[in-house]
Every structure is written in structure tokens, then in C-alpha cells.
N, C-alpha and C. Protein backbone atom coordinates (compact mmCIF):
# COMPACT_ATOMS: atom_id res chain seq x y z
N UNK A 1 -23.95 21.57 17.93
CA UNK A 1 -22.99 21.09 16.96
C UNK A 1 -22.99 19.56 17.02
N UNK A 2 -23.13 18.63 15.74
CA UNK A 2 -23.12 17.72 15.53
C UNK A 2 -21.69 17.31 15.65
N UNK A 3 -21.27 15.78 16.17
CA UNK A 3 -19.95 15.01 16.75
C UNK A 3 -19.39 14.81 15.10
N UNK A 4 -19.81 15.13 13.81
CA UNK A 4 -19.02 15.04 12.96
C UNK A 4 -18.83 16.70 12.91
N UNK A 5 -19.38 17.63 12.88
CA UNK A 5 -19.16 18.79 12.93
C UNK A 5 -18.07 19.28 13.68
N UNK A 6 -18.17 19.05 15.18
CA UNK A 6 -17.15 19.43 15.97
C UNK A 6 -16.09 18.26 15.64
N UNK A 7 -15.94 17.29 15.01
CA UNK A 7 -14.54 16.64 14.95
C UNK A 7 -14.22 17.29 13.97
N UNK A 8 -14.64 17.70 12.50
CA UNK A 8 -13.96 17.93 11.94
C UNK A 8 -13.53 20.27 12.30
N UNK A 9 -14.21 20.33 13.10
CA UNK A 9 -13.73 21.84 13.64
C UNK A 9 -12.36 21.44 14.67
N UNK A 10 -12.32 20.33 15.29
CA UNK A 10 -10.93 19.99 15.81
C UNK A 10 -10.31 19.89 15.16
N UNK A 11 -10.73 18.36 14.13
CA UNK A 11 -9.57 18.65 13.25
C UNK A 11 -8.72 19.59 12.66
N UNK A 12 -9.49 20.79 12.18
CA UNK A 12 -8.62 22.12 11.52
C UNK A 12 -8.02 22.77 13.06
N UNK A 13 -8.77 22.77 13.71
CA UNK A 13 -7.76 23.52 14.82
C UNK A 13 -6.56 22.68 15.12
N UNK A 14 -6.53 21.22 15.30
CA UNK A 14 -5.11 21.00 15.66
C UNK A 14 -4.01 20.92 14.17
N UNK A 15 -4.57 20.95 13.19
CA UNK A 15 -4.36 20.81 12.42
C UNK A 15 -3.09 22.73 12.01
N UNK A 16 -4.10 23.23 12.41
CA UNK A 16 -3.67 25.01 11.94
C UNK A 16 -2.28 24.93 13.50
N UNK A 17 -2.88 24.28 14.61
CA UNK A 17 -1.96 24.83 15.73
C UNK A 17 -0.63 23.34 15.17
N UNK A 18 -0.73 22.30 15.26
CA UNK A 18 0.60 21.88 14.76
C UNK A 18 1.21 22.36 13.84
N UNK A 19 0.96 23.29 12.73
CA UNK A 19 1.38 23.96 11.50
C UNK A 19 1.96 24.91 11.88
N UNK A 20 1.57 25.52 13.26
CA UNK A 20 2.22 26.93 13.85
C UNK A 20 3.26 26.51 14.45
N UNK A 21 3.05 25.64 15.13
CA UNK A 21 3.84 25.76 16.20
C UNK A 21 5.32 24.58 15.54
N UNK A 22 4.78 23.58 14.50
CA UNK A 22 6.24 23.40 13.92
C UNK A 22 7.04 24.23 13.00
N UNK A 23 5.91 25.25 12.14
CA UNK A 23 7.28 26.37 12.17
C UNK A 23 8.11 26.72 12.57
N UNK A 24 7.93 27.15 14.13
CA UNK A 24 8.27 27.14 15.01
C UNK A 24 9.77 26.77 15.40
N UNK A 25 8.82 26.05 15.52
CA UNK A 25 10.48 24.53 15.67
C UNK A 25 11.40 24.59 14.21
N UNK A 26 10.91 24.73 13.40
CA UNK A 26 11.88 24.29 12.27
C UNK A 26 12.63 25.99 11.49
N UNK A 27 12.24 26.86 12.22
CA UNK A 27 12.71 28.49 12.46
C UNK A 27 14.20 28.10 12.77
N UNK A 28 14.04 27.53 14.13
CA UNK A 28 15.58 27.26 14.50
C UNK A 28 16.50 27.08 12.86
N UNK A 29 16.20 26.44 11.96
CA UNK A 29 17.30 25.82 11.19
C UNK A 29 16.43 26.74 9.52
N UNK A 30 15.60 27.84 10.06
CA UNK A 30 15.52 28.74 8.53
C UNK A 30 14.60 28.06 7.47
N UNK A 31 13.92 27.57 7.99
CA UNK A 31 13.26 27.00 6.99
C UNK A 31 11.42 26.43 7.49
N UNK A 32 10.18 26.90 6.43
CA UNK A 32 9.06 26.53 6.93
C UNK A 32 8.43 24.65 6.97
N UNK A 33 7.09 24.64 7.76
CA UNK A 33 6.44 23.03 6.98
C UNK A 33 6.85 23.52 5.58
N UNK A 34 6.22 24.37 4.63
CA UNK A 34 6.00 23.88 3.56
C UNK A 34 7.12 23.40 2.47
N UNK A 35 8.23 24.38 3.29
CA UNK A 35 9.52 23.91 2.58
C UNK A 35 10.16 22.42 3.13
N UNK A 36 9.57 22.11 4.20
CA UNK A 36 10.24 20.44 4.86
C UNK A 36 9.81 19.91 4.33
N UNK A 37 8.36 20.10 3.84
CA UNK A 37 7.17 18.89 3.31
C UNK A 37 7.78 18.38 2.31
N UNK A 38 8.59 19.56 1.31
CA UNK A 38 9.36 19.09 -0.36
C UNK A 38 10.33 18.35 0.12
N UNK A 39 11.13 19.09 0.97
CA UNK A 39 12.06 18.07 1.42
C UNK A 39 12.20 16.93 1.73
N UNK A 40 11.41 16.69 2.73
CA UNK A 40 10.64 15.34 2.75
C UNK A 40 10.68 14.21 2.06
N UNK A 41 9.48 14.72 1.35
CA UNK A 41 9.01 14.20 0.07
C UNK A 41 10.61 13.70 -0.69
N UNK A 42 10.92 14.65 -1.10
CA UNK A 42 12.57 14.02 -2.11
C UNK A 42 13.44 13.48 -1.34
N UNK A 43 13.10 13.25 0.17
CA UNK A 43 14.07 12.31 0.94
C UNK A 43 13.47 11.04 0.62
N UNK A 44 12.07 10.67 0.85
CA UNK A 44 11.72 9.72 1.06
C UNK A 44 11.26 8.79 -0.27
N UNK A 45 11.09 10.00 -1.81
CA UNK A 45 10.98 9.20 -2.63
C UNK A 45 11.68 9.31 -3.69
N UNK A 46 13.12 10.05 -3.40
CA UNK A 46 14.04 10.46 -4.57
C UNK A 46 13.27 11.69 -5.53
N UNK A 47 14.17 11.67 -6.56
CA UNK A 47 13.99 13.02 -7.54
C UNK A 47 12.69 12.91 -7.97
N UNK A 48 12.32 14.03 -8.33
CA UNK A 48 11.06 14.11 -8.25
C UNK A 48 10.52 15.31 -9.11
N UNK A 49 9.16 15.09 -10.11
CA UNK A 49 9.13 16.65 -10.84
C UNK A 49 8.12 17.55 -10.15
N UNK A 50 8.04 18.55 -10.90
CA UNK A 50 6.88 19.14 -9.50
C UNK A 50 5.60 18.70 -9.91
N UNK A 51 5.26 18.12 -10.66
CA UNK A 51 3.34 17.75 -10.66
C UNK A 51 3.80 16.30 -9.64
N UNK A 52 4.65 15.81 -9.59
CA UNK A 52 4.60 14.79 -8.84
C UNK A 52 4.47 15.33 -6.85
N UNK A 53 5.32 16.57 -7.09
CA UNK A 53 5.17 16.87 -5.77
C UNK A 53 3.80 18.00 -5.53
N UNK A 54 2.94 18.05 -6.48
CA UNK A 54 2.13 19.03 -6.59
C UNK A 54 0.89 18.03 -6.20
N UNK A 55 0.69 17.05 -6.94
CA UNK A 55 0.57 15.92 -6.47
C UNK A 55 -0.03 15.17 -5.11
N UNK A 56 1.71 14.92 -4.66
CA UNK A 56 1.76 14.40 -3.43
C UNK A 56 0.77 15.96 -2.09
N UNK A 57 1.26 17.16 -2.29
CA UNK A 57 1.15 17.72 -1.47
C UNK A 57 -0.41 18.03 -1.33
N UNK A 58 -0.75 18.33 -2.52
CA UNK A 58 -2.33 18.68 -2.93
C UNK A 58 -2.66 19.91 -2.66
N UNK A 59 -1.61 20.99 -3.34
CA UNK A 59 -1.62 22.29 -3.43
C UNK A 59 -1.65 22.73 -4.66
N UNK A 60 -1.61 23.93 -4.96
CA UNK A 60 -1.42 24.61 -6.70
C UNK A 60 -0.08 24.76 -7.03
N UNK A 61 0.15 24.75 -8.58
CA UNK A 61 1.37 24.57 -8.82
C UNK A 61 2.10 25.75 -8.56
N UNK A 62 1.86 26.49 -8.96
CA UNK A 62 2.51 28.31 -8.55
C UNK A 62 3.33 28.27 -7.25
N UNK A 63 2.30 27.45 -6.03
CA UNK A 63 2.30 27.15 -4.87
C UNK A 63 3.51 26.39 -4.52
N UNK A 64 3.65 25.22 -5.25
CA UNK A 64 4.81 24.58 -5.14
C UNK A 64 6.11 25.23 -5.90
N UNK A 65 6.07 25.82 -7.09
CA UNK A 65 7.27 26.40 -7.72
C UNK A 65 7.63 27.62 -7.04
N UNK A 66 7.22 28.32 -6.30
CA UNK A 66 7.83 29.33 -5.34
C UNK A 66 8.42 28.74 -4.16
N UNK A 67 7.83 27.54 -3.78
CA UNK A 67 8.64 27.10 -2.67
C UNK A 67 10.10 26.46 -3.09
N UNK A 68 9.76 25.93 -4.35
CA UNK A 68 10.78 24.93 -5.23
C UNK A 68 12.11 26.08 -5.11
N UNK A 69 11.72 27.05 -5.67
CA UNK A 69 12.53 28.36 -6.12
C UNK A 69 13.23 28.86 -4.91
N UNK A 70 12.61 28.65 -3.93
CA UNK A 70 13.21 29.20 -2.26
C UNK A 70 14.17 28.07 -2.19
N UNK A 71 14.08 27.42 -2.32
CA UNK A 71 14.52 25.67 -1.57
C UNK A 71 16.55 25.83 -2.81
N UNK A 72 15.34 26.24 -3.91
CA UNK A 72 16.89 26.53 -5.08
C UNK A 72 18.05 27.55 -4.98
N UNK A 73 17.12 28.75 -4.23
CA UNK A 73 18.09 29.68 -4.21
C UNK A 73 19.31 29.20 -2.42
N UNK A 74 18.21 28.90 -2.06
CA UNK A 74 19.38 27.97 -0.47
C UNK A 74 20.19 26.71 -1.05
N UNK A 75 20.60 26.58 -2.31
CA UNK A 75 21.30 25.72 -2.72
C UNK A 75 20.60 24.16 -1.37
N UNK A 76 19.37 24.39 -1.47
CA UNK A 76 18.63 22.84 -1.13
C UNK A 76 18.46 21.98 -1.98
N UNK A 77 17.68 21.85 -2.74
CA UNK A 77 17.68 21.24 -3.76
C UNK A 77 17.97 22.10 -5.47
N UNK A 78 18.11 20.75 -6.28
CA UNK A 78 18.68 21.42 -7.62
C UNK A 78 17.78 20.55 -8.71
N UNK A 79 17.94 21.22 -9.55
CA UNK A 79 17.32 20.57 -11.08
C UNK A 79 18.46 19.43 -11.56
N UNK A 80 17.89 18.42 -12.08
CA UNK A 80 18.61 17.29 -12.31
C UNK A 80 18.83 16.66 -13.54
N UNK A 81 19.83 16.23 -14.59
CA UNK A 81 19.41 16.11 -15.63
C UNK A 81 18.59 15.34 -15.95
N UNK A 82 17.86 15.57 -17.20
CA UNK A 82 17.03 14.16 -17.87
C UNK A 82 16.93 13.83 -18.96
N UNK A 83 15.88 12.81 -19.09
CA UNK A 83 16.81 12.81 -21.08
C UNK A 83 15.78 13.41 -21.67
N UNK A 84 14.25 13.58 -20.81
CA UNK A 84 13.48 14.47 -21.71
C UNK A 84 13.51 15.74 -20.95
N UNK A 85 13.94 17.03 -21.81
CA UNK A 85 14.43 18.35 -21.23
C UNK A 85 13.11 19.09 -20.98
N UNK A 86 11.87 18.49 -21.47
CA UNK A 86 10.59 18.87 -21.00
C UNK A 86 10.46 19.19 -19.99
N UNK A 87 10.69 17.64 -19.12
CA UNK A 87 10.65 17.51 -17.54
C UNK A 87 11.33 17.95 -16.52
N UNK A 88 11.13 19.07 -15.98
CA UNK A 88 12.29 19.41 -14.53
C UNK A 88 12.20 18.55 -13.57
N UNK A 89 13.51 17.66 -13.20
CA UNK A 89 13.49 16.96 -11.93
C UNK A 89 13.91 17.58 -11.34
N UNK A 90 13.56 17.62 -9.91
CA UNK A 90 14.50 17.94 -9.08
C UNK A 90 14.80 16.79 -8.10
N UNK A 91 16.13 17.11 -7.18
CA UNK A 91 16.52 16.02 -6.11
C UNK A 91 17.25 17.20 -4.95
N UNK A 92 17.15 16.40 -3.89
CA UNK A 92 18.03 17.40 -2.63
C UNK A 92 19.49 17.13 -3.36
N UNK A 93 19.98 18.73 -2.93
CA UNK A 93 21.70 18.59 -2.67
C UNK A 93 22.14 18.15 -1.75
N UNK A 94 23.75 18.04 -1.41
CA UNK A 94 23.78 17.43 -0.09
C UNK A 94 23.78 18.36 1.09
N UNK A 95 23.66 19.83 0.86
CA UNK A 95 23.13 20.66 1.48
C UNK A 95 21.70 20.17 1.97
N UNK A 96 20.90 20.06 0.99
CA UNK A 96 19.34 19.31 0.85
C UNK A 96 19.28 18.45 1.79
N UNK A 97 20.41 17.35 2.05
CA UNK A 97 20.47 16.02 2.87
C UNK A 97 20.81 16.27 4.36
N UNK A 98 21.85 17.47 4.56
CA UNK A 98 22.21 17.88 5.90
C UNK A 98 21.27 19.06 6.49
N UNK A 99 20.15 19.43 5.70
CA UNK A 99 19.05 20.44 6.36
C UNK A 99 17.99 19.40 6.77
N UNK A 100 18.03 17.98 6.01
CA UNK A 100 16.73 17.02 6.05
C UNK A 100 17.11 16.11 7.45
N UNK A 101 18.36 15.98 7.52
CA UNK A 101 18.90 15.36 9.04
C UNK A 101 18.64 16.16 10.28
N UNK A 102 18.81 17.86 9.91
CA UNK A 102 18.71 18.68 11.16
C UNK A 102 17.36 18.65 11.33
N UNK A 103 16.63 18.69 10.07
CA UNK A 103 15.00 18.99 10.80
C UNK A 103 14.44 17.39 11.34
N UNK A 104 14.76 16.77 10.29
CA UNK A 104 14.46 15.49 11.28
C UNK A 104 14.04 15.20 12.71
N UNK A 105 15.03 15.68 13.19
CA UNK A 105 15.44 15.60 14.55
C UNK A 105 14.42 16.43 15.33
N UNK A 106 14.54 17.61 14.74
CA UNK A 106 13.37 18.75 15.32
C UNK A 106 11.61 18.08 15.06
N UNK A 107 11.29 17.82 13.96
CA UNK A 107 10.01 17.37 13.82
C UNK A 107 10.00 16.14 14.36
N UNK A 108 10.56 15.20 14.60
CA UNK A 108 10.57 13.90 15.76
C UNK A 108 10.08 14.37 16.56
N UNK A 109 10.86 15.42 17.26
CA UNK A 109 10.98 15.98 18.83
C UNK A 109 9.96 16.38 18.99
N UNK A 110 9.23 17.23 18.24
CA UNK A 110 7.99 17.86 18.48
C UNK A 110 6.70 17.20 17.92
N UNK A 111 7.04 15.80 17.73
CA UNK A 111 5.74 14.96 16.97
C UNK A 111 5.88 13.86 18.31
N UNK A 112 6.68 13.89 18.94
CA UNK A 112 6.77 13.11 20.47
C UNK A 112 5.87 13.89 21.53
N UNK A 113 6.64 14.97 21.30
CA UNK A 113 6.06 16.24 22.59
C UNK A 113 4.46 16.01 22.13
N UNK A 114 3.96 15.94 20.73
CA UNK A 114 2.52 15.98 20.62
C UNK A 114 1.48 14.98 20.63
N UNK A 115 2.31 13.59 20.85
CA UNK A 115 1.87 12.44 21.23
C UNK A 115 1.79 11.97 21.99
N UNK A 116 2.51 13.11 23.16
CA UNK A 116 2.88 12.26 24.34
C UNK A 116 1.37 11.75 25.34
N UNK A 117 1.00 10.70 25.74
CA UNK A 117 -0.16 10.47 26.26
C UNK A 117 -1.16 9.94 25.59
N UNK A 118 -0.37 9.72 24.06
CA UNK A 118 -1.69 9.21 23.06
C UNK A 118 -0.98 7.43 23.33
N UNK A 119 -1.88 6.63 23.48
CA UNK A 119 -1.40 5.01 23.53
C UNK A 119 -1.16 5.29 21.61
N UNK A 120 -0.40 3.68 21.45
CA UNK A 120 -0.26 3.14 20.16
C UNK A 120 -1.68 2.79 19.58
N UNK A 121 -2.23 1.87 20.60
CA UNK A 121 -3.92 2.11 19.95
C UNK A 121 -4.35 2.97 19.24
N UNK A 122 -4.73 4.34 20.18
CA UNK A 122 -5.56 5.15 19.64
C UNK A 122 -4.64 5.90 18.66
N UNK A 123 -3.17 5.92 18.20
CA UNK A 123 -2.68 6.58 17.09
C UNK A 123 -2.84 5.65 16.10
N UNK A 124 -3.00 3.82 15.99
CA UNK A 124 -3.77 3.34 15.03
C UNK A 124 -5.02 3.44 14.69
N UNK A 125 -5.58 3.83 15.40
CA UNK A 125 -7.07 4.55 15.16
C UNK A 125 -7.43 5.42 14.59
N UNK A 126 -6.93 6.45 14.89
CA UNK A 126 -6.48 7.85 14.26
C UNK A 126 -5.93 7.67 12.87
N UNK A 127 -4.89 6.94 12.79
CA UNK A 127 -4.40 6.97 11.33
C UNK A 127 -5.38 6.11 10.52
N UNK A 128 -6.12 5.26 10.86
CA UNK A 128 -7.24 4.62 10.24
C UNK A 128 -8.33 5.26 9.87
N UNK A 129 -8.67 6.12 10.42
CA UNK A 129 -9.84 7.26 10.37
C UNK A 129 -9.12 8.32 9.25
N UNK A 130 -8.15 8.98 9.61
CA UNK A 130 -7.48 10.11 8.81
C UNK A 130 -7.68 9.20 7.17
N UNK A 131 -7.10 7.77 6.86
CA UNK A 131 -6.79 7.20 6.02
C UNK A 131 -8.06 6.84 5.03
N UNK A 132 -9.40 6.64 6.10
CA UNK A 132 -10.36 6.67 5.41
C UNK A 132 -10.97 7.53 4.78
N UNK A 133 -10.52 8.94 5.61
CA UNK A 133 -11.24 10.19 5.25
C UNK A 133 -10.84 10.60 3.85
N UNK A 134 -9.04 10.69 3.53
CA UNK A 134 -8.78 10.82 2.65
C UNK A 134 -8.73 9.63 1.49
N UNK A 135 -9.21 8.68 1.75
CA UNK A 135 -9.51 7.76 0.71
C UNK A 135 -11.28 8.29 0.04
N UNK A 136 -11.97 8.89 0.80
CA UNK A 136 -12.94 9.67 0.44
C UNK A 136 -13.10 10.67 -0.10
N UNK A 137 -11.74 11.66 0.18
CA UNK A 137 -11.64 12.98 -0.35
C UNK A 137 -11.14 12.95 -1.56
N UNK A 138 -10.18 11.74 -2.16
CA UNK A 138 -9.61 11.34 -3.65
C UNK A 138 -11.05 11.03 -4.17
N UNK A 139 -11.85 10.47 -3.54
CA UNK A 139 -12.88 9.98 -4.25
C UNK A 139 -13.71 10.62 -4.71
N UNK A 140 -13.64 11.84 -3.62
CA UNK A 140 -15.15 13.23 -4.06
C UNK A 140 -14.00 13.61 -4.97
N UNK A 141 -12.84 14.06 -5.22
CA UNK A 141 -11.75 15.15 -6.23
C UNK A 141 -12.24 14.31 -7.63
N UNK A 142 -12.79 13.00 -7.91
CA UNK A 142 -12.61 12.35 -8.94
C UNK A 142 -14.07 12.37 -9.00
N UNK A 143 -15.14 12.49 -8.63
CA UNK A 143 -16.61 12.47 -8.62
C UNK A 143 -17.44 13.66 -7.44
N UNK A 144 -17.46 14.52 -7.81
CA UNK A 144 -18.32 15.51 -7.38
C UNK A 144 -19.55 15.32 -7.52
N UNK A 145 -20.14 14.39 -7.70
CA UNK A 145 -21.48 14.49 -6.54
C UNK A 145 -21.72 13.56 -5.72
């Protein structure tokens, strides 16, 4: 196995085991990643429609409107008005805001526990590499060959 081969076979493995195991963690408070990720997302960049979060996440839309729909029926987030009725925004409730504080706390905790032993260096490294990769992967999504 070639050293780009086996990095990127690490990559998906830590990749699949942090995905497990912050479920995990975020079980405690009823809720998956994929539903924090929205959350997230509308913490950090306000209301938001779903191609924007379809978007950001880089999943299918179906994909995101079932999670949207979970997140709605837990009175998490809500549809928001707008002036074009085309567009569904949505934004967290303040339900939305006090589930985004509890997990907070939990995904900190367990993004510490998974760093622990990594210097600041090599997590600027890492995010430099990750950053390039996906500055490549927008690039193949827009030019396939």
C-alpha cells in the first residue's frame, strides 16, 4: 500500500470512528452528528435555507430535509418568515439554542479527549492538508477530469 493510499484508508477510519463514537456522546442529550452538524451550522451562520445547508454539508437534499423535519418536529429549529414564500428559511428556536449549548460542551469534551497529545503544530498541519484536499475536491466537483 502506497503512503497516499494508506493515509487516505486512515483517513476514513478515523473519520467513520469519530462519527461513532460522537454519537455517542451526543446520545446523552437525543440527538445525532448529523442533526448537530444543522445545528451548528444555524448557530454559527444564522437562518439559513436548505440548499444553503445542503451546500455547506455536501449531502443530498432528501438527506438534509429529513433531518430538517426531525430537528422540526423536536421544536429545534423552525421555518422563518420571508418575503419570498418560495424560500424556506429556517433558524434555531430557543429550544434550538439551549440543545446547541448542551452539545457544545459534549463535542468540546470529546474533540479534547481526541486531541489530546496532538501539539498545536501538527493540528496546523493537519488542518492545512485537510484544507488543501478539499480545495481539490471543489475543484474535481466543478471539473471531472
Amino acid at each position: 500500500m502506497t503512503d497516499s493510499q494508506y493515509f487516505f484508508h486512515q483517513y476514513l477510519q478515523v473519520s467513520r470512528s469519530f462519527t461513532k463514537n460522537l454519537n455517542e456522546h451526543l446520545a446523552a442529550h437525543g440527538i445525532f452528528h448529523s442533526q448537530w452538524a444543522i445545528i451548528h451550522f444555524l448557530k454559527r451562520n444564522g437562518p439559513a435555507t436548505l440548499s444553503e445547508i445542503v451546500h455547506y454539508l455536501n449531502v443530498e437534499k432528501p438527506t438534509v430535509t429529513r433531518t430538517v423535519s426531525r430537528l422540526e418536529e423536536r421544536k429545534l429549529i423552525a421555518q422563518i418568515d420571508s418575503t419570498d414564500k418560495r424560500v424556506k428559511r429556517i433558524d434555531l428556536t430557543k429550544s434550538g439554542e439551549e440543545m446547541y449549548a448542551l452539545c457544545k460542551e459534549a463535542v468540546m469534551y470529546y474533540e479534547k479527549k481526541v486531541l489530546a497529545g496532538v501539539t498545536e503544530d501538527e493540528l496546523k498541519t493537519a488542518l492545512n492538508v485537510i484544507q488543501k484536499m478539499q480545495k481539490q475536491l471543489q475543484q474535481e466537483d466543478v471539473d471531472p477530469t
